[in-house]
PDB file of N, CA and C in Angstrom:
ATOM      1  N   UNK A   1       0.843  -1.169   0.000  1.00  0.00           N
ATOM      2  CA  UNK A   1       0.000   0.000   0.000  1.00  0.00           C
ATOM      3  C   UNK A   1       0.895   1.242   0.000  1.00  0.00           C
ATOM      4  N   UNK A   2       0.642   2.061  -0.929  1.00  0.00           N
ATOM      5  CA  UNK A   2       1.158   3.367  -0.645  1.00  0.00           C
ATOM      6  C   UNK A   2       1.124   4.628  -0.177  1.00  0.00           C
ATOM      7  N   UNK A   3       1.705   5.503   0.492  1.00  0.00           N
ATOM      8  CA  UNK A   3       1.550   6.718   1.303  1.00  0.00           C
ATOM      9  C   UNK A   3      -0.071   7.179   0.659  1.00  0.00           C
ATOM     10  N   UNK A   4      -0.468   7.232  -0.537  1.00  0.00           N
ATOM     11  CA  UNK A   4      -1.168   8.699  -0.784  1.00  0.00           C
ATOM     12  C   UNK A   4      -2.162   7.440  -0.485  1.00  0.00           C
ATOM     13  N   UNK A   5      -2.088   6.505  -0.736  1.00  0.00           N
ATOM     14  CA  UNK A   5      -3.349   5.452  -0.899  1.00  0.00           C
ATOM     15  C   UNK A   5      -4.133   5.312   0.501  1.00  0.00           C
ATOM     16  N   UNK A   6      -3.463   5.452   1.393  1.00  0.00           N
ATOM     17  CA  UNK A   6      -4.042   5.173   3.079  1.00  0.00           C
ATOM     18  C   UNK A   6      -5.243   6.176   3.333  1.00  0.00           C
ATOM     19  N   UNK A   7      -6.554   5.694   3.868  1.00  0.00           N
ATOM     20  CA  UNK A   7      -7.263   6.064   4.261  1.00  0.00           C
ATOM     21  C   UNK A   7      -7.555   7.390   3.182  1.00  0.00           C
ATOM     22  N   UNK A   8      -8.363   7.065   2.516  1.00  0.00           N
ATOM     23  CA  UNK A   8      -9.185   7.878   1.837  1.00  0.00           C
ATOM     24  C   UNK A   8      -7.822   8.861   0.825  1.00  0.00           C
ATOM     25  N   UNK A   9      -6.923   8.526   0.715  1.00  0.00           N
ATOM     26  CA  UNK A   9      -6.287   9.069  -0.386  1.00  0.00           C
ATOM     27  C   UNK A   9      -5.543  10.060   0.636  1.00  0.00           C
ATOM     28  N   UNK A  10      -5.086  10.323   1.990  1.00  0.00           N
ATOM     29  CA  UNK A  10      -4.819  11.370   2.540  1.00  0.00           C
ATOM     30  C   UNK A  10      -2.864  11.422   2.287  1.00  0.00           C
ATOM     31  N   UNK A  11      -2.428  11.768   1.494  1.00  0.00           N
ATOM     32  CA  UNK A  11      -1.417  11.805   0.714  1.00  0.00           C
ATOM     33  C   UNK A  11      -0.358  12.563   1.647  1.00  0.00           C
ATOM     34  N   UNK A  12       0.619  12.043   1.896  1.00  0.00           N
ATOM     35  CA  UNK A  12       1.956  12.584   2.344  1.00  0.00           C
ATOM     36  C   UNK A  12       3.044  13.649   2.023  1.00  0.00           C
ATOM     37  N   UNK A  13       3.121  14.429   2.610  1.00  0.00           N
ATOM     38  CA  UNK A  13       3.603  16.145   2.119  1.00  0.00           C
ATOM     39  C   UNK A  13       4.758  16.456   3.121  1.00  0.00           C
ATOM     40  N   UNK A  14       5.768  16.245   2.151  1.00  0.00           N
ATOM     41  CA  UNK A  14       6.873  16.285   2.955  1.00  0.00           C
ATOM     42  C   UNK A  14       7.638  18.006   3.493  1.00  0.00           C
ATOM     43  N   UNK A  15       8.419  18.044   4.859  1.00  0.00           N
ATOM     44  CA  UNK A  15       8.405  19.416   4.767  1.00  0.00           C
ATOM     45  C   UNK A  15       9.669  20.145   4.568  1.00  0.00           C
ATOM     46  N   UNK A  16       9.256  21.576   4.141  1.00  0.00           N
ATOM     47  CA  UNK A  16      10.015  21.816   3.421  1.00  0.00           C
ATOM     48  C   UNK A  16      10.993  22.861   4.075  1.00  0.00           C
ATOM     49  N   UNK A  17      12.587  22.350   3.638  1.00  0.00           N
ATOM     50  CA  UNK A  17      13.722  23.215   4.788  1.00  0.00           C
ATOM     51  C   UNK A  17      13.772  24.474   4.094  1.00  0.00           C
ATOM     52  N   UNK A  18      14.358  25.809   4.450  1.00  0.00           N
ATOM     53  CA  UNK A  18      15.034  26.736   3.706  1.00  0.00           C
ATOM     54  C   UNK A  18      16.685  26.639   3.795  1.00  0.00           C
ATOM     55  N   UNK A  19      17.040  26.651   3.245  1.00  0.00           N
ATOM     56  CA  UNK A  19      18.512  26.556   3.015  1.00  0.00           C
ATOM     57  C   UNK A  19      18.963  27.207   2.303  1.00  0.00           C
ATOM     58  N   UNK A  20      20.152  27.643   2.508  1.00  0.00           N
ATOM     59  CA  UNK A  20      20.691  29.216   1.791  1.00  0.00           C
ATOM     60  C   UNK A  20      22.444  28.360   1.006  1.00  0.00           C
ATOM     61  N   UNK A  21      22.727  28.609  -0.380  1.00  0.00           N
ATOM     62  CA  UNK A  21      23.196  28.447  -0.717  1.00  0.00           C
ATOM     63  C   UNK A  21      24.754  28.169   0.360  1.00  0.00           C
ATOM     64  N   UNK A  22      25.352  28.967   1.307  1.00  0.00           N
ATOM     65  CA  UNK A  22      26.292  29.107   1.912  1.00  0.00           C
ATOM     66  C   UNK A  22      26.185  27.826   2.895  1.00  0.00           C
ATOM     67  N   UNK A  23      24.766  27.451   3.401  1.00  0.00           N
ATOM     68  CA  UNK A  23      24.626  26.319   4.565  1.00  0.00           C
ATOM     69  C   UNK A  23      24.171  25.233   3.904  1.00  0.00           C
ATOM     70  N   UNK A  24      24.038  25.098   2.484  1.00  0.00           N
ATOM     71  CA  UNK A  24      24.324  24.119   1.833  1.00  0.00           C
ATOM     72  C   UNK A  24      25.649  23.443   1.719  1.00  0.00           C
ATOM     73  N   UNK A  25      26.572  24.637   1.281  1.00  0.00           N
ATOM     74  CA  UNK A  25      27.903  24.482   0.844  1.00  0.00           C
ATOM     75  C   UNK A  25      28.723  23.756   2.421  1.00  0.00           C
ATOM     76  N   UNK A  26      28.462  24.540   3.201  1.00  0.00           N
ATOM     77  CA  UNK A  26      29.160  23.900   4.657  1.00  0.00           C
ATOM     78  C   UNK A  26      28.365  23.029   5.003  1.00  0.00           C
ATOM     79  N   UNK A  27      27.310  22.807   4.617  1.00  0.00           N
ATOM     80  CA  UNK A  27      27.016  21.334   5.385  1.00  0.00           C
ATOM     81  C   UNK A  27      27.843  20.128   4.046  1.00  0.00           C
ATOM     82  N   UNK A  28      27.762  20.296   3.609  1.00  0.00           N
ATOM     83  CA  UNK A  28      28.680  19.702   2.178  1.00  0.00           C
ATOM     84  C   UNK A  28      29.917  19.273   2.218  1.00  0.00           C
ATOM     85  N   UNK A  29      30.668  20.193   2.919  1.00  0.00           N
ATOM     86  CA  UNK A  29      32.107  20.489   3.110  1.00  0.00           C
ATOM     87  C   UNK A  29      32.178  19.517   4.201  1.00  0.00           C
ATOM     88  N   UNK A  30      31.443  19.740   5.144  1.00  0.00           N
ATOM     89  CA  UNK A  30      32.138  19.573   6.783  1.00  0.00           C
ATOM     90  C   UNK A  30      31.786  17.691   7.312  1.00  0.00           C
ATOM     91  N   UNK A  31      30.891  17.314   5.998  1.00  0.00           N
ATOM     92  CA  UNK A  31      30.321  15.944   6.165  1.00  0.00           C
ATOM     93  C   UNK A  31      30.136  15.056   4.916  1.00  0.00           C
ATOM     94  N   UNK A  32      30.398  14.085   5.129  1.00  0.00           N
ATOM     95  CA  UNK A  32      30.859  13.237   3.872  1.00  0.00           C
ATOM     96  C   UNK A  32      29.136  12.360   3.645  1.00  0.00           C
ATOM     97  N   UNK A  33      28.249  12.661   4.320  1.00  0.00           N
ATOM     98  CA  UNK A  33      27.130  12.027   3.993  1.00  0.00           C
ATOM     99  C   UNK A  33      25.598  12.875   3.785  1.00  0.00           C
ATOM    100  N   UNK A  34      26.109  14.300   3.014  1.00  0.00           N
ATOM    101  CA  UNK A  34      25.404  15.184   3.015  1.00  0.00           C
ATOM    102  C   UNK A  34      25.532  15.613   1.281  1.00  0.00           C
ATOM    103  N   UNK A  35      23.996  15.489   0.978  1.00  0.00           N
ATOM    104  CA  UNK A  35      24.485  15.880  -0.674  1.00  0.00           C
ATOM    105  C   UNK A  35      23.255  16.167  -0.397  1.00  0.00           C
ATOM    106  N   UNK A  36      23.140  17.413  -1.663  1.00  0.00           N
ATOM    107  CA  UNK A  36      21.430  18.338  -2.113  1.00  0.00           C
ATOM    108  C   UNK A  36      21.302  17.805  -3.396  1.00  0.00           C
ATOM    109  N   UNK A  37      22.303  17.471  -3.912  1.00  0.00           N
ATOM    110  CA  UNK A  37      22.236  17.002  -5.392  1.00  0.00           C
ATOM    111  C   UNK A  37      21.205  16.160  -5.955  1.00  0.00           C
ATOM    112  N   UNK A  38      20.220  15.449  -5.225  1.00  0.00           N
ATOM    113  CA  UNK A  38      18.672  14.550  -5.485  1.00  0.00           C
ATOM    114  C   UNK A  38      17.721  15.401  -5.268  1.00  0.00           C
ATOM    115  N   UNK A  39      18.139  17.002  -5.261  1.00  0.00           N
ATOM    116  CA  UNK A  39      17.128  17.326  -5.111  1.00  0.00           C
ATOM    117  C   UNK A  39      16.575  17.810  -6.284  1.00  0.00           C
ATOM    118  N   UNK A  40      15.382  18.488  -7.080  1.00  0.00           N
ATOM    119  CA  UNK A  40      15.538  19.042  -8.738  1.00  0.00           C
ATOM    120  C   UNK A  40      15.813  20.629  -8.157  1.00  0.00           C
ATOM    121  N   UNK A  41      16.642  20.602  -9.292  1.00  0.00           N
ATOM    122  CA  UNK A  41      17.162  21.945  -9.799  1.00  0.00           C
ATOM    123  C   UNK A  41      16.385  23.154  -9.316  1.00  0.00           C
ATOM    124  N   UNK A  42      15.611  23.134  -9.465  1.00  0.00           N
ATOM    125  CA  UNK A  42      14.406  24.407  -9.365  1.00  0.00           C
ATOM    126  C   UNK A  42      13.719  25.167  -7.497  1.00  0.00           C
ATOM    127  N   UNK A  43      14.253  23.533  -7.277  1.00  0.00           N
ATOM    128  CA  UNK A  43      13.520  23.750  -5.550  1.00  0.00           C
ATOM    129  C   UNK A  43      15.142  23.843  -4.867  1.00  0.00           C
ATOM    130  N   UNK A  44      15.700  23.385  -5.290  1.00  0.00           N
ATOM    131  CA  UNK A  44      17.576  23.762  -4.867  1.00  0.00           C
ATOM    132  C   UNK A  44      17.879  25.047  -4.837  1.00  0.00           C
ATOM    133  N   UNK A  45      17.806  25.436  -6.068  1.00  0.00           N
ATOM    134  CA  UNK A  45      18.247  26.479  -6.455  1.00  0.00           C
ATOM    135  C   UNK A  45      17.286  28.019  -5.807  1.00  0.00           C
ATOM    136  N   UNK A  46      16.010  27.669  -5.432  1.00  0.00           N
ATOM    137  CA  UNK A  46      15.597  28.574  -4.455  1.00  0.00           C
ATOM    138  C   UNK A  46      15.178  28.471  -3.173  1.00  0.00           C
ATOM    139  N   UNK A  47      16.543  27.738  -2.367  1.00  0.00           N
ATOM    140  CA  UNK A  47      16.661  27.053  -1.452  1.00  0.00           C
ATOM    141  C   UNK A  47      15.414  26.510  -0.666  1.00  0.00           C
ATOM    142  N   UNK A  48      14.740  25.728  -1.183  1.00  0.00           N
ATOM    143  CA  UNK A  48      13.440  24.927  -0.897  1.00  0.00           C
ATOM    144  C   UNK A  48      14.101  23.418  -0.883  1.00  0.00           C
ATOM    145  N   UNK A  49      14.160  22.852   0.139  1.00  0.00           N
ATOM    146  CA  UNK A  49      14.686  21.475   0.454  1.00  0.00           C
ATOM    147  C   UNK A  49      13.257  20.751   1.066  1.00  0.00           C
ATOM    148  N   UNK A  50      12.531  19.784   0.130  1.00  0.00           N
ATOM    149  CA  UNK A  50      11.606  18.902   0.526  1.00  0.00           C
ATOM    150  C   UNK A  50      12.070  17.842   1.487  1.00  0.00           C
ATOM    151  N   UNK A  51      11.664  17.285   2.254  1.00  0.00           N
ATOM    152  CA  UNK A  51      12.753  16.081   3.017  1.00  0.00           C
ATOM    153  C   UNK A  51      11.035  15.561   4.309  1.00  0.00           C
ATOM    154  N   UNK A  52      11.879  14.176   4.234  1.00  0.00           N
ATOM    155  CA  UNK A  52      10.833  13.302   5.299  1.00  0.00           C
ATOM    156  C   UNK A  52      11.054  14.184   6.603  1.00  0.00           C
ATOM    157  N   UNK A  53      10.808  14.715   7.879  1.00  0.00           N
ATOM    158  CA  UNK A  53      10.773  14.870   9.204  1.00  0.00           C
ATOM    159  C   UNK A  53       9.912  14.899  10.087  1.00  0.00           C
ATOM    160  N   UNK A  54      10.423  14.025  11.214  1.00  0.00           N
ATOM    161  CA  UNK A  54       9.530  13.360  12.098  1.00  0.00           C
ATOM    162  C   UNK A  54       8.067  14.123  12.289  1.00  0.00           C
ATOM    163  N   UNK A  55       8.427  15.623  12.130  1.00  0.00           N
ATOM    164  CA  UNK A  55       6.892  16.585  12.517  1.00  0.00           C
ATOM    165  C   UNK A  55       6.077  16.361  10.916  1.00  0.00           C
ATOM    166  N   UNK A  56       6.933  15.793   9.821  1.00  0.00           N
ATOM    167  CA  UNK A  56       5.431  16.089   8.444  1.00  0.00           C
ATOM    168  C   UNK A  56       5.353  14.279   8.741  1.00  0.00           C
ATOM    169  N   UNK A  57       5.996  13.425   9.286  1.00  0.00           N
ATOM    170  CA  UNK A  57       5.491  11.870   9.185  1.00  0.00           C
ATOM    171  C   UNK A  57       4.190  12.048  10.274  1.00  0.00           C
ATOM    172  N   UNK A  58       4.511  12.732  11.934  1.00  0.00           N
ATOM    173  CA  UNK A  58       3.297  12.786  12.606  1.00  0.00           C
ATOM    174  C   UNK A  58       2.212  13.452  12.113  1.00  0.00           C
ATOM    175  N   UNK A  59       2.319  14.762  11.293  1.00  0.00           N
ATOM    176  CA  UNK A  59       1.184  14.928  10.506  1.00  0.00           C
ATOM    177  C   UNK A  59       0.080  14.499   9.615  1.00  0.00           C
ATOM    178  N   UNK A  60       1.061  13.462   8.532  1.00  0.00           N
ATOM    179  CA  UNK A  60       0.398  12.912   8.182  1.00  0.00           C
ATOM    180  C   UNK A  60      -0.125  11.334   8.651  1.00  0.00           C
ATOM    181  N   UNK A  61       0.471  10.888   9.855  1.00  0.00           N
ATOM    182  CA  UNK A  61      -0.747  10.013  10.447  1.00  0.00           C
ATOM    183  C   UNK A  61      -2.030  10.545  11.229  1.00  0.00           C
ATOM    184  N   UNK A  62      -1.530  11.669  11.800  1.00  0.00           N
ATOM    185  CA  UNK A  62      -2.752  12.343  11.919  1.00  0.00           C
ATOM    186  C   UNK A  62      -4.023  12.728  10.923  1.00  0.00           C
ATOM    187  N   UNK A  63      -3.361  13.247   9.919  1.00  0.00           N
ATOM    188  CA  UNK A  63      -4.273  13.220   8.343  1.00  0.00           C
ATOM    189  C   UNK A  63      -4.887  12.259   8.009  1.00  0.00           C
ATOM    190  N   UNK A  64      -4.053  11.196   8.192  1.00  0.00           N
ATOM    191  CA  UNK A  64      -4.273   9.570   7.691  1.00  0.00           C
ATOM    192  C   UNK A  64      -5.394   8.827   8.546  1.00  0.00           C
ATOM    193  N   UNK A  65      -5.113   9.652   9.978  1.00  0.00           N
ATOM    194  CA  UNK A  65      -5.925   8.108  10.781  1.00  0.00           C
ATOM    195  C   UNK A  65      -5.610   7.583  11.379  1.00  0.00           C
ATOM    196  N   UNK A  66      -4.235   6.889  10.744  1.00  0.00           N
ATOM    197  CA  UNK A  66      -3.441   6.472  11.521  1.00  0.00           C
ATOM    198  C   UNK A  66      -2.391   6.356  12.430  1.00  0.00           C
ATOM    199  N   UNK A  67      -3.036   7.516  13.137  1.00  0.00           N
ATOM    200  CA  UNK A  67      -2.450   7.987  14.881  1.00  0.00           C
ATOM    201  C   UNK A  67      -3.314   8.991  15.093  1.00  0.00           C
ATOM    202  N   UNK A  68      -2.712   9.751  16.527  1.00  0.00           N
ATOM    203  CA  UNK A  68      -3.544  10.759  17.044  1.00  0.00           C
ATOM    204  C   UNK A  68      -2.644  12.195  17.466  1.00  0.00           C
ATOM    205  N   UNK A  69      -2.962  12.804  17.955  1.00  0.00           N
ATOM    206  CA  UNK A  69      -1.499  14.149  17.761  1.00  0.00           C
ATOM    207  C   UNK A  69      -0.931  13.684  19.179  1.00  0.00           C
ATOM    208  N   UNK A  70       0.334  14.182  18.953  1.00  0.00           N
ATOM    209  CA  UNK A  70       1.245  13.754  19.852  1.00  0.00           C
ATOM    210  C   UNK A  70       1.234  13.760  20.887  1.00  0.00           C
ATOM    211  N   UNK A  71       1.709  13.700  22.356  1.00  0.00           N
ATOM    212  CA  UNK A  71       1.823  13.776  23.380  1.00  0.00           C
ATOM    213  C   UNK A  71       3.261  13.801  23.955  1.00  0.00           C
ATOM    214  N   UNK A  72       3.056  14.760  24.451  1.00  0.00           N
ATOM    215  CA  UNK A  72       4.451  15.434  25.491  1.00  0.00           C
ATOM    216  C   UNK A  72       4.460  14.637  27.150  1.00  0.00           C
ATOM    217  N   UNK A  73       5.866  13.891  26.978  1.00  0.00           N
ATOM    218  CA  UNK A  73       5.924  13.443  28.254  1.00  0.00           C
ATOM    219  C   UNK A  73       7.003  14.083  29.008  1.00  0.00           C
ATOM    220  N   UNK A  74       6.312  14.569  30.246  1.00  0.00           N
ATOM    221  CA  UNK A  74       7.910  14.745  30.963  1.00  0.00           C
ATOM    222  C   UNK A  74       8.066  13.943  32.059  1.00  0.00           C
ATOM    223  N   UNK A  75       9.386  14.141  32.507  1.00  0.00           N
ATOM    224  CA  UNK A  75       9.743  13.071  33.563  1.00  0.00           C
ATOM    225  C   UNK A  75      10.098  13.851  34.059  1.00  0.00           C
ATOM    226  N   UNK A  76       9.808  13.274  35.551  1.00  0.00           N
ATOM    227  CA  UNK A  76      10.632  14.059  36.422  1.00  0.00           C
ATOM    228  C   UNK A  76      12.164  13.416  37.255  1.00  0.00           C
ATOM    229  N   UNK A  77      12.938  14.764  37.848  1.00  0.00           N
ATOM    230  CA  UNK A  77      13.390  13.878  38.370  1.00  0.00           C
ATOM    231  C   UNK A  77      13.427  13.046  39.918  1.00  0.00           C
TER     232      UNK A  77
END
């Protein structure tokens, strides 16, 4: 089954970073497992970085159904 297919078609929307040409380049530089290069041209180039993160996956199970919004635990000590 696929993302958009779950529960009534509620489709997965990944979110989107801003990134500035310069904190591209140093995150680039400073780490050997960091590339923008999969990203297309167009959303790169006006530093729009689409990407999975944990806050658009809880969203869209919330969208989906399948979950409920989050909950904050604290502990004490």
């Amino acid at each position: 089954m696929l993302l958009g297919q779950v529960s009534g078609g509620n489709s997965f929307s990944p979110s989107t970073l801003r990134l500035g040409p310069l904190t591209r380049l140093g995150a680039r530089a400073t780490a050997a497992n960091v590339a923008f290069d999969d990203h297309p041209g167009d959303k790169r180039f006006s530093d729009r970085i689409e990407t999975v993160t944990v806050d658009s996956v809880f969203a869209w199970l919330q969208r989906s159904g399948l979950g409920s919004a989050p909950v904050a635990v604290k502990i004490s000590p």
